[in-house]
PDB file of N, CA and C in Angstrom:
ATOM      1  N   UNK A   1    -136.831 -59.710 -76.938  1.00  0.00           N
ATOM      2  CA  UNK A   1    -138.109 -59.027 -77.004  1.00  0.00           C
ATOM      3  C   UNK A   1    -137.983 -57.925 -78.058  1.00  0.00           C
ATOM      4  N   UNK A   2    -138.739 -57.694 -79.036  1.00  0.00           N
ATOM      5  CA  UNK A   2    -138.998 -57.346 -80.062  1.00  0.00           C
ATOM      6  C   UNK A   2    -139.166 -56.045 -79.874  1.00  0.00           C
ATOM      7  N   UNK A   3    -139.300 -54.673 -80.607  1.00  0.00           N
ATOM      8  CA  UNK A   3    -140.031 -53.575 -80.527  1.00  0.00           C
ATOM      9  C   UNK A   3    -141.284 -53.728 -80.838  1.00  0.00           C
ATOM     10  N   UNK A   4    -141.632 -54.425 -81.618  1.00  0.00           N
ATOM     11  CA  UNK A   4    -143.002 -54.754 -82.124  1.00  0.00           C
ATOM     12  C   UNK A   4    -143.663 -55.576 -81.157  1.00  0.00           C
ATOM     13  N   UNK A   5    -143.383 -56.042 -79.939  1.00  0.00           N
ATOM     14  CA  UNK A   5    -144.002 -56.720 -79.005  1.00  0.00           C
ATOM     15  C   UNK A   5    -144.252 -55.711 -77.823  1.00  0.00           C
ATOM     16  N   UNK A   6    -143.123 -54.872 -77.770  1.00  0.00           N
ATOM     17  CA  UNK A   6    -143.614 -53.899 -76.381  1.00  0.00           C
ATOM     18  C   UNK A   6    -144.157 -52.660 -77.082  1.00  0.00           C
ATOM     19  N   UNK A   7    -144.546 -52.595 -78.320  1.00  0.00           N
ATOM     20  CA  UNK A   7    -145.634 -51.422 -78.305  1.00  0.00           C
ATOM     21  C   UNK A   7    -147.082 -52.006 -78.595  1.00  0.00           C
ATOM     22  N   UNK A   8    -147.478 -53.369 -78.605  1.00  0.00           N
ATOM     23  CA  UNK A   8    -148.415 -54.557 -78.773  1.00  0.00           C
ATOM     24  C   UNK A   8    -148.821 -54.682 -77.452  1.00  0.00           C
ATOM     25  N   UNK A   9    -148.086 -54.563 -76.111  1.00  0.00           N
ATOM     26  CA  UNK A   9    -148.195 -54.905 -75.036  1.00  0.00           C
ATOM     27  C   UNK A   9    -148.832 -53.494 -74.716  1.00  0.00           C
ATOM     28  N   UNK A  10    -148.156 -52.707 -74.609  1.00  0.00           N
ATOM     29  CA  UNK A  10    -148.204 -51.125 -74.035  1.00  0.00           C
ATOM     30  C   UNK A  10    -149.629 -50.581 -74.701  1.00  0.00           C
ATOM     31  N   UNK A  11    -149.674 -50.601 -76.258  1.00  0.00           N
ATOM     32  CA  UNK A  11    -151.202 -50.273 -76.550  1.00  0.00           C
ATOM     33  C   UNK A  11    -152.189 -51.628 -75.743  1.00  0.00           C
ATOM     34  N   UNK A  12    -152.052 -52.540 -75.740  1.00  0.00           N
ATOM     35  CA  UNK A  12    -153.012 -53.172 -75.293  1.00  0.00           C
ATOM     36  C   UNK A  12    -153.143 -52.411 -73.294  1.00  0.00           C
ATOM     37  N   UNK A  13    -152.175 -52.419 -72.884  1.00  0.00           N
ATOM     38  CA  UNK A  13    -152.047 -52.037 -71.626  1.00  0.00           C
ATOM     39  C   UNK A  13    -153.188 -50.679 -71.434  1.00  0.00           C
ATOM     40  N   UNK A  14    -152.730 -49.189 -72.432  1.00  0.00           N
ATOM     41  CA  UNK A  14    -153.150 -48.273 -72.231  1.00  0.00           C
ATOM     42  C   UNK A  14    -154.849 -48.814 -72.578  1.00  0.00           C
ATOM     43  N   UNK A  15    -155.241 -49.555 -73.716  1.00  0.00           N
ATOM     44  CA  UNK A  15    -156.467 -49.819 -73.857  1.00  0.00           C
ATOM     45  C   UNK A  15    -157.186 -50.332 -72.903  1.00  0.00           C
ATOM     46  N   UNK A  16    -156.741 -51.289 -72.107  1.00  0.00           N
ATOM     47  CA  UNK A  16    -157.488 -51.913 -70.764  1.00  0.00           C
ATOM     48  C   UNK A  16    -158.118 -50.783 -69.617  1.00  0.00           C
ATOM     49  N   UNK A  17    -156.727 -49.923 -69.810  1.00  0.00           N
ATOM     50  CA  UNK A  17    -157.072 -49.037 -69.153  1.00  0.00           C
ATOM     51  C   UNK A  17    -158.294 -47.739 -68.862  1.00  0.00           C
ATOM     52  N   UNK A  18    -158.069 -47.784 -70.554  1.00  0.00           N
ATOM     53  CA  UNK A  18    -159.661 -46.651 -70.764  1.00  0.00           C
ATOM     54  C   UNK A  18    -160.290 -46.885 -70.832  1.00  0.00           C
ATOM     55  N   UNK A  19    -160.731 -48.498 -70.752  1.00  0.00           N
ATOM     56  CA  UNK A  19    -161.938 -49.755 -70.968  1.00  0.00           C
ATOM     57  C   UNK A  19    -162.416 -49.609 -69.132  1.00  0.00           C
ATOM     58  N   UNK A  20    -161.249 -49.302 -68.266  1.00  0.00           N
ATOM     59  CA  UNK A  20    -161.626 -49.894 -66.686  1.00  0.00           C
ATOM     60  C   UNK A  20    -161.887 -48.580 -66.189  1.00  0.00           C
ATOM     61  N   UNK A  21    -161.433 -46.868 -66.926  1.00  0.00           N
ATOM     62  CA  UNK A  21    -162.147 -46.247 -66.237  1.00  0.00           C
ATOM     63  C   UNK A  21    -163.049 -45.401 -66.917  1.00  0.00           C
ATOM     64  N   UNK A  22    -163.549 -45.850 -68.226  1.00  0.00           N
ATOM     65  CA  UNK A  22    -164.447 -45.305 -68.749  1.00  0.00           C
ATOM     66  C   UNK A  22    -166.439 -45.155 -68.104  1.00  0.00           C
ATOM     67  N   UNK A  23    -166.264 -46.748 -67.267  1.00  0.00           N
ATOM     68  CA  UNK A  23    -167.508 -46.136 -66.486  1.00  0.00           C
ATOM     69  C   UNK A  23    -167.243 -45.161 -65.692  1.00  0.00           C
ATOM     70  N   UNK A  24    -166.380 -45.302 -64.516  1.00  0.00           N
ATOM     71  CA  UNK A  24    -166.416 -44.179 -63.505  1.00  0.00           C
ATOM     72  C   UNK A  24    -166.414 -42.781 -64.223  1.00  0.00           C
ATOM     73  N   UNK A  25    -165.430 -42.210 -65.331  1.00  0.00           N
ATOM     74  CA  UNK A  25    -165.490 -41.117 -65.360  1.00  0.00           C
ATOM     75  C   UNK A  25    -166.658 -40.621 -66.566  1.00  0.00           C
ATOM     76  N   UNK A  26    -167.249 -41.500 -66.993  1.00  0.00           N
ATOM     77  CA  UNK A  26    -168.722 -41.464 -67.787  1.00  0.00           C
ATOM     78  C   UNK A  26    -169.695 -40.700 -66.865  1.00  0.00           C
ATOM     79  N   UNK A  27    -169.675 -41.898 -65.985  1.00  0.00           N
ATOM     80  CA  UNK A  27    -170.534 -41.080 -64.276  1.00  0.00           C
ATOM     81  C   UNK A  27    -170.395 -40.371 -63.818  1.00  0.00           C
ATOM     82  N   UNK A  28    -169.109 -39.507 -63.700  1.00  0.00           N
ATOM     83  CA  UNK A  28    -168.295 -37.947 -63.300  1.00  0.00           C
ATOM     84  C   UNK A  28    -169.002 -37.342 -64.024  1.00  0.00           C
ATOM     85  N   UNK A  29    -168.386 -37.187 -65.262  1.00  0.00           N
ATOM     86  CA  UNK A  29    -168.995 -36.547 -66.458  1.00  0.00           C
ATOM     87  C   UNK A  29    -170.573 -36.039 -66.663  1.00  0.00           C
ATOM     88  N   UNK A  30    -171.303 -36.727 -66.821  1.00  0.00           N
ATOM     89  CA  UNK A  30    -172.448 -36.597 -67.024  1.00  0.00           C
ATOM     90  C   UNK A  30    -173.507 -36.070 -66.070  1.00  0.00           C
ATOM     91  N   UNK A  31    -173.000 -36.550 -64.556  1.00  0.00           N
ATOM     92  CA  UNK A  31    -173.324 -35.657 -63.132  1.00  0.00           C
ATOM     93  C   UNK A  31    -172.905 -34.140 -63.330  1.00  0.00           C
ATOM     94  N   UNK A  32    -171.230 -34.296 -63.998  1.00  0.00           N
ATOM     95  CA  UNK A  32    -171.150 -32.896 -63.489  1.00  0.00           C
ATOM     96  C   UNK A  32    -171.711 -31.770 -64.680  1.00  0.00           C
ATOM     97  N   UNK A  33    -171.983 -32.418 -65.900  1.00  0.00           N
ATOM     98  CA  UNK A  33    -172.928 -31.619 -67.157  1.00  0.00           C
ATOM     99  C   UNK A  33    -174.164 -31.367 -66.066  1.00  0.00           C
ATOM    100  N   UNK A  34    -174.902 -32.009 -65.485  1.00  0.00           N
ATOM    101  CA  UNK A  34    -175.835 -32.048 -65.011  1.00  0.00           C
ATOM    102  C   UNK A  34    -176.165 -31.046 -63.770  1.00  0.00           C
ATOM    103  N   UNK A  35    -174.923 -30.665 -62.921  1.00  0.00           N
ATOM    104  CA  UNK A  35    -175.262 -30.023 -61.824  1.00  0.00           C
ATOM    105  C   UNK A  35    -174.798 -28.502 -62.939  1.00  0.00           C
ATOM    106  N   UNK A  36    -174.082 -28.884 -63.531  1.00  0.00           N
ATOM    107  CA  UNK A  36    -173.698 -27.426 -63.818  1.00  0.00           C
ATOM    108  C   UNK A  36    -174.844 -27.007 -64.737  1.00  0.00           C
ATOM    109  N   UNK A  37    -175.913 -27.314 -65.999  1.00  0.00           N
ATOM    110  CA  UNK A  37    -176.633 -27.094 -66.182  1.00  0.00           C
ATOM    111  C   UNK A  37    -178.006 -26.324 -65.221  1.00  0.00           C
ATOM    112  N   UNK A  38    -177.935 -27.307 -63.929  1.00  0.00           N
ATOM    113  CA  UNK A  38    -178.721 -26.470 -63.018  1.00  0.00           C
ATOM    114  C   UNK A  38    -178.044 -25.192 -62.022  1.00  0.00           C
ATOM    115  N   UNK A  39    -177.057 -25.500 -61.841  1.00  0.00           N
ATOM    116  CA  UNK A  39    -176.735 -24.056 -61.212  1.00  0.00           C
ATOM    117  C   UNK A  39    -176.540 -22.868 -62.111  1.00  0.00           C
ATOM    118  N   UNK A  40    -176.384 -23.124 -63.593  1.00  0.00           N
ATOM    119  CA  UNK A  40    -176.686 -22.016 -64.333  1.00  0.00           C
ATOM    120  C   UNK A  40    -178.043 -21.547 -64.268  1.00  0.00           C
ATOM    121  N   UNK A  41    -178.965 -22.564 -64.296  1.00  0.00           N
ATOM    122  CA  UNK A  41    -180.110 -22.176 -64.476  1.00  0.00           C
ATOM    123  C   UNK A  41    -181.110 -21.769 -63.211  1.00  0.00           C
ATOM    124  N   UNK A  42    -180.161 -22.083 -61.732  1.00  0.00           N
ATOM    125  CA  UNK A  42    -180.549 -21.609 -60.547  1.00  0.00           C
ATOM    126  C   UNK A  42    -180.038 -20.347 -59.633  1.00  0.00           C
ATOM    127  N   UNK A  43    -178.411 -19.724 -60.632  1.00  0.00           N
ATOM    128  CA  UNK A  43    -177.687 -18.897 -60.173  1.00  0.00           C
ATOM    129  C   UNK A  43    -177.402 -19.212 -59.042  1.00  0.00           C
ATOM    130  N   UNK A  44    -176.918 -20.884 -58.744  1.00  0.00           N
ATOM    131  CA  UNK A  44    -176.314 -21.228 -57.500  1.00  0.00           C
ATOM    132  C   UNK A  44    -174.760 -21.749 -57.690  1.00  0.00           C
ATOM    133  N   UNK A  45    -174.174 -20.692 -56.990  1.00  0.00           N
ATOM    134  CA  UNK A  45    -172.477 -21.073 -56.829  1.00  0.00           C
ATOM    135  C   UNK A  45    -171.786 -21.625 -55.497  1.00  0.00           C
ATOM    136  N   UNK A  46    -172.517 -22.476 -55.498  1.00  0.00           N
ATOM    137  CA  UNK A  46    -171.696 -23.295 -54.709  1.00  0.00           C
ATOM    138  C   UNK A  46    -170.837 -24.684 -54.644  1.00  0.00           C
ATOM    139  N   UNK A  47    -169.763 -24.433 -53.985  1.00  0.00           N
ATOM    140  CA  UNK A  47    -168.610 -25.513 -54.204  1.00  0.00           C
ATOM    141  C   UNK A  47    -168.819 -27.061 -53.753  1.00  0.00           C
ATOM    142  N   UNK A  48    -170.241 -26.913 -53.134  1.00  0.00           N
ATOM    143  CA  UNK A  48    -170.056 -28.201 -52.333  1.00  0.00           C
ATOM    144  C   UNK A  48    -170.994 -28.860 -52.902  1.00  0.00           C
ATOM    145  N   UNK A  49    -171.750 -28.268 -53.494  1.00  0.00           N
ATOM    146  CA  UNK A  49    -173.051 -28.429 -54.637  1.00  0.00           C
ATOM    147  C   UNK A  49    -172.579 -29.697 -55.942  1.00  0.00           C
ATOM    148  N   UNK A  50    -171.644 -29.111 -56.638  1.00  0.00           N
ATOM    149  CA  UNK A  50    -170.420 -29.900 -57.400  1.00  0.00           C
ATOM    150  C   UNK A  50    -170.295 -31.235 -56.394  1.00  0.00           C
ATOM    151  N   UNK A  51    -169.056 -30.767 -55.973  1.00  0.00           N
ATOM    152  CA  UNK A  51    -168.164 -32.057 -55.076  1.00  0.00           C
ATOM    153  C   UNK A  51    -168.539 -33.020 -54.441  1.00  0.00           C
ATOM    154  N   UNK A  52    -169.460 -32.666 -53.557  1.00  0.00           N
ATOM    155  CA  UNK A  52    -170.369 -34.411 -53.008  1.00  0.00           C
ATOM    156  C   UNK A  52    -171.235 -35.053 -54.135  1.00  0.00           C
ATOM    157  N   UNK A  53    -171.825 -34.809 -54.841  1.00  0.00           N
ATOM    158  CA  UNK A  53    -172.801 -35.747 -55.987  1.00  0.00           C
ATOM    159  C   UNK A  53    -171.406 -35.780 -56.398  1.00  0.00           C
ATOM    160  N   UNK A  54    -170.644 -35.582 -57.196  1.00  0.00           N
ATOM    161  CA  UNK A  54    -169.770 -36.477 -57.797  1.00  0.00           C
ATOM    162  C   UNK A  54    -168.878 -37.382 -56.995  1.00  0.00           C
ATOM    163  N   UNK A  55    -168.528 -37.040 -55.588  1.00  0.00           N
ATOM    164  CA  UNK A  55    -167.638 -38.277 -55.156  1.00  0.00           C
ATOM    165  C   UNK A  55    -168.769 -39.391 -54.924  1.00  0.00           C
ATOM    166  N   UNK A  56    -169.943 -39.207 -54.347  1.00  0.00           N
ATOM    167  CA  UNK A  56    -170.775 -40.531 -54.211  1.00  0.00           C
ATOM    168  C   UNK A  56    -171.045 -40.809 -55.490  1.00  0.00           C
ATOM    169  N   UNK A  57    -170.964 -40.352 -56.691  1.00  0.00           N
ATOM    170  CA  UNK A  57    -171.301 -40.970 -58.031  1.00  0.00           C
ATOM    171  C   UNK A  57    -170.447 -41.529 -58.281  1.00  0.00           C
ATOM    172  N   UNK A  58    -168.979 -40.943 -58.306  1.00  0.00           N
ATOM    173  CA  UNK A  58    -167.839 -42.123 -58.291  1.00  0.00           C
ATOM    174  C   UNK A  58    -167.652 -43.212 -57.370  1.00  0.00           C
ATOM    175  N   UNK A  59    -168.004 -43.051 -56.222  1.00  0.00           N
ATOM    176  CA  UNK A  59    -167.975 -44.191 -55.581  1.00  0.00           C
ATOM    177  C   UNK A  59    -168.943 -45.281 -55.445  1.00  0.00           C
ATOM    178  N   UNK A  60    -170.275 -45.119 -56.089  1.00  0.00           N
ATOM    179  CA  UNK A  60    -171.031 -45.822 -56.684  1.00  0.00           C
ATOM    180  C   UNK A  60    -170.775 -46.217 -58.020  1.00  0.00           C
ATOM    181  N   UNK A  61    -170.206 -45.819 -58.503  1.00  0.00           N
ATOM    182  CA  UNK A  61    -170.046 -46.236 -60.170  1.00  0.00           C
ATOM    183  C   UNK A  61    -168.415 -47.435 -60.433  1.00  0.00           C
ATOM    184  N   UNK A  62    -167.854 -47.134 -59.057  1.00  0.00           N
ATOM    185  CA  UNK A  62    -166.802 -48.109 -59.048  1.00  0.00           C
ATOM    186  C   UNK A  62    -167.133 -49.351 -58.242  1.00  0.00           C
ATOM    187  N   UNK A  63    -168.287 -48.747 -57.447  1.00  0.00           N
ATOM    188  CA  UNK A  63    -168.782 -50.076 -57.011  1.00  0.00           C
ATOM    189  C   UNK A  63    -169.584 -51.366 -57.825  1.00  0.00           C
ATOM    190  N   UNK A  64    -170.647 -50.623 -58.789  1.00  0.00           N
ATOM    191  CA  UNK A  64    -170.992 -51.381 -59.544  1.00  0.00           C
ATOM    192  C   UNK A  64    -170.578 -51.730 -60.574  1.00  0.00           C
ATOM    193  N   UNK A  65    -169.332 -50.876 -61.262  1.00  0.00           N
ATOM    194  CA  UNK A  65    -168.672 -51.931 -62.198  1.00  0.00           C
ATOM    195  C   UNK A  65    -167.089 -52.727 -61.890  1.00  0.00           C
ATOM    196  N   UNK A  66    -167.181 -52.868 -60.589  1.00  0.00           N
ATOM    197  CA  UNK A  66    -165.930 -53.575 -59.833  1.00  0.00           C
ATOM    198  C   UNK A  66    -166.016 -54.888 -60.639  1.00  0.00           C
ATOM    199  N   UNK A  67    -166.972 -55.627 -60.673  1.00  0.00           N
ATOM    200  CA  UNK A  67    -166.597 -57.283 -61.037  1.00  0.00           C
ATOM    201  C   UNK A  67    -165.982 -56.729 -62.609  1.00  0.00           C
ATOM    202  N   UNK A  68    -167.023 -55.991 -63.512  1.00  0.00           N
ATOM    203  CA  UNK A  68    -166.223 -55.612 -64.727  1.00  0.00           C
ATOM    204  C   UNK A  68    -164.841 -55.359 -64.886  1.00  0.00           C
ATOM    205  N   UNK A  69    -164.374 -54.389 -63.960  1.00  0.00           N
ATOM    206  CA  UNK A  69    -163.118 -53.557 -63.495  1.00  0.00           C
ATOM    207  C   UNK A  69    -162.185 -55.138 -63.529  1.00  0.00           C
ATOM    208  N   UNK A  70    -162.299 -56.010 -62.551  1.00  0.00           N
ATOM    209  CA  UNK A  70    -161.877 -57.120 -61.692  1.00  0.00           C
ATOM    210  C   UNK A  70    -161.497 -58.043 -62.828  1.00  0.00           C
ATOM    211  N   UNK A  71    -162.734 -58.337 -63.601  1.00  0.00           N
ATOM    212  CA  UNK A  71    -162.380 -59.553 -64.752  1.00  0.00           C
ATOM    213  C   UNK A  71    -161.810 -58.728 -65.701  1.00  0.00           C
ATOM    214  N   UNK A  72    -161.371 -57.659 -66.356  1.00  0.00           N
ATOM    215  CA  UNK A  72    -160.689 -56.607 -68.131  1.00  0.00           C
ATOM    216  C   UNK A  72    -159.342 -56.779 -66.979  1.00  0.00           C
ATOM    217  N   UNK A  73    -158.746 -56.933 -65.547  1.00  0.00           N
ATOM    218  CA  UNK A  73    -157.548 -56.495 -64.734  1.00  0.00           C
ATOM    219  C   UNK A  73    -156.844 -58.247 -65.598  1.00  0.00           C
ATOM    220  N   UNK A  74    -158.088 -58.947 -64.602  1.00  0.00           N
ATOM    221  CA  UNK A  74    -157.789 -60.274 -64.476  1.00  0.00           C
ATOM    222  C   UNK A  74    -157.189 -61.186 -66.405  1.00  0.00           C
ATOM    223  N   UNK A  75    -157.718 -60.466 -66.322  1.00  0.00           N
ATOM    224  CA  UNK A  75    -157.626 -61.196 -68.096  1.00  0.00           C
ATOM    225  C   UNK A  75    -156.500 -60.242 -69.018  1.00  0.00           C
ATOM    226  N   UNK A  76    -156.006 -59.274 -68.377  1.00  0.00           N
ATOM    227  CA  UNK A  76    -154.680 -58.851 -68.977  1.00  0.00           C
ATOM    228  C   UNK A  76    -153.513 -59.437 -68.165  1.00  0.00           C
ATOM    229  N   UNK A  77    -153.681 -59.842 -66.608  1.00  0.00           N
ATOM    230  CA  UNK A  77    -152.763 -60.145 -65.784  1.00  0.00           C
ATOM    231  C   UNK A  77    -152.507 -61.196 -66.804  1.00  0.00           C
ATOM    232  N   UNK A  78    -153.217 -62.345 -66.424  1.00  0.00           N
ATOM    233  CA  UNK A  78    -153.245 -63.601 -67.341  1.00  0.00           C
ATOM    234  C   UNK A  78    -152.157 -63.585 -68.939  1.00  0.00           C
ATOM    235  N   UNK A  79    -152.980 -63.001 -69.657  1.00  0.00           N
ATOM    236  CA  UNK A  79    -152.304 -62.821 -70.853  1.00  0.00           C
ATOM    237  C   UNK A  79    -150.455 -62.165 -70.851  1.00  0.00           C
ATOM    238  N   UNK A  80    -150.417 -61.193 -69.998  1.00  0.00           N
ATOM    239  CA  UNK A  80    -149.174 -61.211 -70.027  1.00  0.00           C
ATOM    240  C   UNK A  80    -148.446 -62.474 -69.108  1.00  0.00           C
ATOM    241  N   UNK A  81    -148.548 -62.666 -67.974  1.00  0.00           N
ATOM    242  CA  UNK A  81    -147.963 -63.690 -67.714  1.00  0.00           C
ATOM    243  C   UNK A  81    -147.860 -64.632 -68.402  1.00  0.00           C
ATOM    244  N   UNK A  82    -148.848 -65.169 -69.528  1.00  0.00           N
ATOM    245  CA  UNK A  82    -148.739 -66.000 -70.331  1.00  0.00           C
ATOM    246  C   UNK A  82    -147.223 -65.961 -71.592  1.00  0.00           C
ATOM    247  N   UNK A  83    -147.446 -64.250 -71.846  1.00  0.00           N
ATOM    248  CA  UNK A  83    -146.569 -64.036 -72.870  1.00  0.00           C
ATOM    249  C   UNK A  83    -145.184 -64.127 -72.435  1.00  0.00           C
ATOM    250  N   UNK A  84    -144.725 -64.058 -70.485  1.00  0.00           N
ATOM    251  CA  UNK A  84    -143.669 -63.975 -70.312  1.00  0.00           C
ATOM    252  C   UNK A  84    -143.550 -65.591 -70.263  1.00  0.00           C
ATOM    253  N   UNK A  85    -144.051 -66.967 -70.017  1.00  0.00           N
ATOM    254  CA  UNK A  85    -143.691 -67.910 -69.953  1.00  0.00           C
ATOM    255  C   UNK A  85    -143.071 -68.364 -71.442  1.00  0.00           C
ATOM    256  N   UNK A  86    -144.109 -67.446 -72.427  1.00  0.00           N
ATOM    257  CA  UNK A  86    -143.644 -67.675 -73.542  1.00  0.00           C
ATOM    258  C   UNK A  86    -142.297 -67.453 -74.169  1.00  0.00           C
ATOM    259  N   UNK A  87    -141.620 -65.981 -73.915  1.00  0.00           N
ATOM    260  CA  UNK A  87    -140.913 -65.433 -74.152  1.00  0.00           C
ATOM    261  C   UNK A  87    -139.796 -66.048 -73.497  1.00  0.00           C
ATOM    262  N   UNK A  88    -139.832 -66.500 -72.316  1.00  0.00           N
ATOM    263  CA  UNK A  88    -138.699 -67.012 -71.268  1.00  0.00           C
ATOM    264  C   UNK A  88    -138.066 -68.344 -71.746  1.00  0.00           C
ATOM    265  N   UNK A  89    -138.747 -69.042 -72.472  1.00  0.00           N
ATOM    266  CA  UNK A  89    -138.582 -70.078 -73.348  1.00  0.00           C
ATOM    267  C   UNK A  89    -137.826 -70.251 -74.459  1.00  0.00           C
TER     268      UNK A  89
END
């Protein structure tokens, strides 16, 4: 196994990765621009204000892009197993 194959593997690896949680933390993100915009603009400091809209936004946002999540997992599993039948050869 090559050096040039395990940093081919490893960038592809880290890429899958920011591909599978770029919805969820898109949906973090943009909730939490959002509450914090209004509690500036309501002079409301509260902690719990934050924290529940974003865990049900994350947990809605992993719900609906699970099959996405499921098939970018499924299709790297694949490919490497492929590359180790290759390599084993």
């Amino acid at each position: 196994m090559s050096l040039d194959l395990v940093i081919s593997i490893l960038s592809e690896a880290f890429y899958t990765v920011l591909l599978i949680l770029l919805p969820v933390l898109g949906a973090g993100l943009i909730l939490g621009v959002i509450i914090s915009i209004f509690q500036a603009a309501t002079s409301i400091q509260e902690m719990t204000l934050t924290f529940v809209p974003k865990i049900i936004i994350t947990a809605v946002a992993i719900i609906v892009s699970l099959p996405f999540m499921a098939d970018k997992l499924i299709m790297f599993t694949n490919k490497i197993f492929n590359l180790i039948s290759t390599i084993v050869k």
